[in-house]
Protein backbone atom coordinates (compact mmCIF):
# COMPACT_ATOMS: atom_id res chain seq x y z
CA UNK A 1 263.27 138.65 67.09
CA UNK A 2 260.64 141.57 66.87
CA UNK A 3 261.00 144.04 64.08
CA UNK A 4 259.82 147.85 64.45
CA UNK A 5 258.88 149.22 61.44
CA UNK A 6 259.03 153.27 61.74
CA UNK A 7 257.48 155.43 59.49
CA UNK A 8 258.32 157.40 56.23
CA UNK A 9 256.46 160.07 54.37
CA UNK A 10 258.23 159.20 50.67
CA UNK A 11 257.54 155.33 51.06
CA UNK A 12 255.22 153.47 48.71
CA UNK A 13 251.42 153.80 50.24
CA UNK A 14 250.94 149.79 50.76
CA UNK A 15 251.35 147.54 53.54
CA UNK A 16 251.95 144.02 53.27
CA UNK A 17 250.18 142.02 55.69
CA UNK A 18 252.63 138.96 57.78
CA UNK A 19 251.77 136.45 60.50
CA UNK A 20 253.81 136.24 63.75
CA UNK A 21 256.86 134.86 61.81
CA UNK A 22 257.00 137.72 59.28
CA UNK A 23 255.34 135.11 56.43
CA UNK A 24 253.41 137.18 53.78
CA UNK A 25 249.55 136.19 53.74
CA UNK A 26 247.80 135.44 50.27
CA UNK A 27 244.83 135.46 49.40
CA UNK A 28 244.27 133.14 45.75
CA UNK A 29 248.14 134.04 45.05
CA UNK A 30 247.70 137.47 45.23
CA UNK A 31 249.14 139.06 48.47
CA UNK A 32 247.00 140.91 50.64
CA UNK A 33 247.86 144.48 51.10
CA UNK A 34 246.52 147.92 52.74
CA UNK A 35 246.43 150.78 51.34
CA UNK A 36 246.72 153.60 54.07
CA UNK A 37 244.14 156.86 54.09
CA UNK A 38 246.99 159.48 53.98
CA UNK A 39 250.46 157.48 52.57
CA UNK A 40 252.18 160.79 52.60
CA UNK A 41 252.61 160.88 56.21
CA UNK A 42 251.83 156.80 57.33
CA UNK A 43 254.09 154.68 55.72
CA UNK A 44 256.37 151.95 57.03
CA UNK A 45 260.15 152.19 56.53
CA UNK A 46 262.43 149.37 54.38
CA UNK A 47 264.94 150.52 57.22
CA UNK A 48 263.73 148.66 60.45
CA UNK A 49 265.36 148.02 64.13
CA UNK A 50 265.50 144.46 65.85
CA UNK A 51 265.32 143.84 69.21
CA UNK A 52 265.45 140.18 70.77
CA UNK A 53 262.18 138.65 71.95
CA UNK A 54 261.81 135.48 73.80
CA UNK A 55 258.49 133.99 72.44
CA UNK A 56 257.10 137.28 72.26
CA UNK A 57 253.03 137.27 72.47
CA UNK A 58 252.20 140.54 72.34
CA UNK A 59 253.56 144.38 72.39
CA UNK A 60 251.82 147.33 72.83
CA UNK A 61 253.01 150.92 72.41
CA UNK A 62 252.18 153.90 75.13
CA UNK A 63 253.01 157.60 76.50
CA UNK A 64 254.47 158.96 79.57
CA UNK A 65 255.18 162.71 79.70
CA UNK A 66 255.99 163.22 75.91
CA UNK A 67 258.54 160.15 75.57
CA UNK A 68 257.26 157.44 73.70
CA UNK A 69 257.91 153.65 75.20
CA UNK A 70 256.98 149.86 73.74
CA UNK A 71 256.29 146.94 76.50
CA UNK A 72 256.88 143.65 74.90
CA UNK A 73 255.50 140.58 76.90
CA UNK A 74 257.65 137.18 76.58
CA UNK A 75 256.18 133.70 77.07
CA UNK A 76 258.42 130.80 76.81
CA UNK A 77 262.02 130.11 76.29
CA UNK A 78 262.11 126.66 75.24
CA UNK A 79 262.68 125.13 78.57
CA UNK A 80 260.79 127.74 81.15
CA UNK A 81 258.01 130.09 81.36
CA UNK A 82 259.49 132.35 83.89
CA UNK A 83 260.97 134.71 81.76
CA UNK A 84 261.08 138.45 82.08
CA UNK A 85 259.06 140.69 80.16
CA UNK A 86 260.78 144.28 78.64
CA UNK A 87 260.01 147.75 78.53
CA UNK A 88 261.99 149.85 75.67
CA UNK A 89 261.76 153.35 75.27
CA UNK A 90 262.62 155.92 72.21
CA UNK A 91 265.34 158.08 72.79
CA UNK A 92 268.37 158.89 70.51
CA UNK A 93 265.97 157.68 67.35
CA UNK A 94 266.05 154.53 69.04
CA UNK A 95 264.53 151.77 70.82
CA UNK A 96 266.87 151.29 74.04
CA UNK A 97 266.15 148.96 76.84
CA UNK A 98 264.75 150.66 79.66
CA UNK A 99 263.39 147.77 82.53
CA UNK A 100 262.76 143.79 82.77
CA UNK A 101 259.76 143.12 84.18
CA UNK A 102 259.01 139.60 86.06
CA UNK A 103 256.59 137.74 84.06
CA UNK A 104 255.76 134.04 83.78
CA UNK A 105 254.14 133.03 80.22
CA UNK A 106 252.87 136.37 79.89
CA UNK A 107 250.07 136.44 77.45
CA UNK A 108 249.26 140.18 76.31
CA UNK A 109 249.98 144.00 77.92
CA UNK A 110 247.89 146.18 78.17
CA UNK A 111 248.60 150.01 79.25
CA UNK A 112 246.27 152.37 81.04
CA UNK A 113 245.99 154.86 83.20
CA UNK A 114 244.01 156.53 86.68
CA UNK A 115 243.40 159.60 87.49
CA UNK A 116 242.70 160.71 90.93
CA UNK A 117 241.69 164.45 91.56
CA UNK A 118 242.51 166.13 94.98
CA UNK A 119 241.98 169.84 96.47
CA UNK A 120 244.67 171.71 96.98
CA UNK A 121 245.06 175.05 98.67
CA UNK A 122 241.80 175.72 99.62
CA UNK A 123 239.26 174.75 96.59
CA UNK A 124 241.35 174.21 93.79
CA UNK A 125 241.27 170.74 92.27
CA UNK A 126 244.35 169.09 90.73
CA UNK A 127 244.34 166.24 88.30
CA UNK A 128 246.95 163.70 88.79
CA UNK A 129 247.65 160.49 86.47
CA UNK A 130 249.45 157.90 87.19
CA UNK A 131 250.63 155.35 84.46
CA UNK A 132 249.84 151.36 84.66
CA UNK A 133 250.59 148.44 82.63
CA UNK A 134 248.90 145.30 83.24
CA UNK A 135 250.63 141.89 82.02
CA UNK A 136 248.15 138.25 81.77
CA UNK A 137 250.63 135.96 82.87
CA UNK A 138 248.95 132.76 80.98
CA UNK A 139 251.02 129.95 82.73
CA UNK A 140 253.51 129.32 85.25
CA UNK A 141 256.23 126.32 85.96
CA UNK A 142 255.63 125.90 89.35
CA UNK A 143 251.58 126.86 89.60
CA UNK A 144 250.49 126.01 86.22
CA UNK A 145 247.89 127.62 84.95
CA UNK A 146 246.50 128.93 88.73
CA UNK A 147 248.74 131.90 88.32
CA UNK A 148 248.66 135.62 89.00
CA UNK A 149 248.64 138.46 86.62
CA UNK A 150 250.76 141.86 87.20
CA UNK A 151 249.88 145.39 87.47
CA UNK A 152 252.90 147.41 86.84
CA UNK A 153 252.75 151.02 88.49
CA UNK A 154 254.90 154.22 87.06
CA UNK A 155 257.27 155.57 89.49
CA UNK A 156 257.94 159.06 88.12
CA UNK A 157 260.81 159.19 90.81
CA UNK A 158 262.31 156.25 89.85
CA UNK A 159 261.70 156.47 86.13
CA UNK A 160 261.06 152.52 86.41
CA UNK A 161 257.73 150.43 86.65
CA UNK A 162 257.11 148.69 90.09
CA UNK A 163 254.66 146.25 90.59
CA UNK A 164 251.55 147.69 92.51
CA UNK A 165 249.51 144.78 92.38
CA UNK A 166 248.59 140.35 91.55
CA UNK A 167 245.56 139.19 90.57
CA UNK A 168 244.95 135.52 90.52
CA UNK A 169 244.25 134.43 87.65
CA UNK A 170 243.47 131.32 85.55
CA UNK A 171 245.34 130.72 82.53
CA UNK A 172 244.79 135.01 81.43
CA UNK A 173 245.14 135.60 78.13
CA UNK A 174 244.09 138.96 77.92
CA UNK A 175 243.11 142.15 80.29
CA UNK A 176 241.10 145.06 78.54
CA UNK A 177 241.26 148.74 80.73
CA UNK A 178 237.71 150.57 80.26
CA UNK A 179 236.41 153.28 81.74
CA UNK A 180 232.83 153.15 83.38
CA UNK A 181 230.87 156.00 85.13
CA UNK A 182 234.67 157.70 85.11
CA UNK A 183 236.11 154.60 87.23
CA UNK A 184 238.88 152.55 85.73
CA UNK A 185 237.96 148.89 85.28
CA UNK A 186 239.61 145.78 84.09
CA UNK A 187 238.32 142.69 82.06
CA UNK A 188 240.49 139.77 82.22
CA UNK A 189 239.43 136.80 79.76
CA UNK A 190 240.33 133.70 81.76
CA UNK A 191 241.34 130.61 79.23
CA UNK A 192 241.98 127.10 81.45
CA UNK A 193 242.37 126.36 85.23
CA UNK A 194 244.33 123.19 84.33
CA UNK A 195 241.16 120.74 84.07
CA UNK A 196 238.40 122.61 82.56
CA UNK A 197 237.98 125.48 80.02
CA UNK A 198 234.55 126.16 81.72
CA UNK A 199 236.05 129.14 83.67
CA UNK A 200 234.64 132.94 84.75
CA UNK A 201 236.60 135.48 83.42
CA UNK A 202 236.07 138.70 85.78
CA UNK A 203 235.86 142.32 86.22
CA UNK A 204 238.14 144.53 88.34
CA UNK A 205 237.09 147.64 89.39
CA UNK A 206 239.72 150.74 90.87
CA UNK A 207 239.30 151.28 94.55
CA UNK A 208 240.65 155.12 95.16
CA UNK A 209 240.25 154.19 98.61
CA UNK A 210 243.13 150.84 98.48
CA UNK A 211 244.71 152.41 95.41
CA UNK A 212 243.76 148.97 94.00
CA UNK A 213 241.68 147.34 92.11
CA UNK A 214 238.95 145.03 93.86
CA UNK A 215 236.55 142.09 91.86
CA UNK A 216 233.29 143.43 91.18
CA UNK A 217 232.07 140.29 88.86
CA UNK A 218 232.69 137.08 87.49
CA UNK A 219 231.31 136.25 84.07
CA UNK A 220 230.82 133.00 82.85
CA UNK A 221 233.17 132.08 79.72
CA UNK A 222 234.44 128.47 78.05
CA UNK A 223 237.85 128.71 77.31
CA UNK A 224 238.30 132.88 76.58
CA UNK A 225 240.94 133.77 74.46
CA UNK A 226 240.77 137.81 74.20
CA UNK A 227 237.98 140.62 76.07
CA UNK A 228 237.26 143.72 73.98
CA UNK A 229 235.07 146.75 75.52
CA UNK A 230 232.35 148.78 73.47
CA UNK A 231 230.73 151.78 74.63
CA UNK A 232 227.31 152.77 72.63
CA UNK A 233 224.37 155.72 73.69
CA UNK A 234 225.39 155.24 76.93
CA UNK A 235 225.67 151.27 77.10
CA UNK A 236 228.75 149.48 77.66
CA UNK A 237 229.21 146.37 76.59
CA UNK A 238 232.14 143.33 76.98
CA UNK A 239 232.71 140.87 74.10
């Protein structure tokens, strides 16, 4: 099970630091702990909410319109990797289920969004943004680790996600939105084709034209685990 911890303003100003199965970490017997740069206002409940999790491997948090939602991406269930993914969002001072998303060993999520800009009436330019979430589906029961990852497209009609778009993929285990000269990009660390570790993780650029994203490069990586972006004076950089 996952646990959400919510926050508290008169709760003690440390933060105990647990692995994936909620085990405290110490460090020479003494545990490690965080002390937070303003506890009066960041400070994690004793109250908490469960939700069930199948193998979970990673959740991320994100923002549509003012409501406030958490993807959570399941792996394995002890006998398949097909298992759906879930999208919960806060209402009611709650996490409630809103969707099930089709995954298959899905590795991390990652939320982002595009904006496209179009003239209306004449020479007035509108902004529109439309929300994403992209899912590394690491491994698959009937294509192994040759898989496809998901991109997950908002439909503001629908209030659900729908998937927009696969990218094949070779054991994913992470993807990493970045913006470059104002374009929305992708990294996608690529961990094992099955045989080798030796495999390019790529790049994935937004088309405005297809409304998808295209490759734009391969990189050369042994066995990638996780892609982070840095942006410095200018430079960008993937690690």
């Amino acid at each position: 099970e996952a646990t959400l911890l919510p926050y508290r303003a008169d709760a003690p100003g440390v933060v105990k630091v647990v692995d994936l199965g909620g085990n405290e970490l110490l460090s020479s017997g003494i545990p490690v702990t965080a002390v937070l740069d303003n506890p009066s206002e960041y400070n994690l409940l004793a109250d908490k909410q469960e939700f069930s999790s199948v193998s979970a491997r990673d959740v991320a948090h994100f923002s549509i319109g003012g409501a406030d939602f958490v993807a959570v991406a399941n792996n394995y269930d002890g006998s398949s990797y097909k298992v759906d993914s879930k999208v919960y969002w806060f209402t009611a001072g709650a996490l409630r289920l809103l969707q099930v998303l089709s995954t298959s060993g899905a590795y991390s999520v990652s939320p982002f969004t595009v904006d496209t800009f179009k003239h209306a009436h004449g020479s007035v330019l509108t902004k529109e943004t439309t929300h994403f979430l992209a899912i590394a589906n690491h491994f698959d029961d009937d294509d192994g680790y040759m898989t496809t990852s998901s991109i997950f497209r908002w439909n503001a009609t629908l209030l659900r996600f729908k998937e927009h778009q696969r990218i094949p993929t070779e054991g994913a285990t992470h993807i990493q939105p970045f913006m470059l000269n104002g374009v929305r990009h992708l990294a996608i660390s690529n961990f094992f084709d099955g045989t080798f570790h030796a495999v390019d993780s790529e790049v994935w650029r937004w088309s405005e034209k297809s409304t998808s994203f295209t490759l734009l490069q391969a990189i050369a990586t042994h066995g990638a685990h996780h892609v982070s972006h840095v942006s410095h004076k200018g430079h960008h950089f993937l690690a």
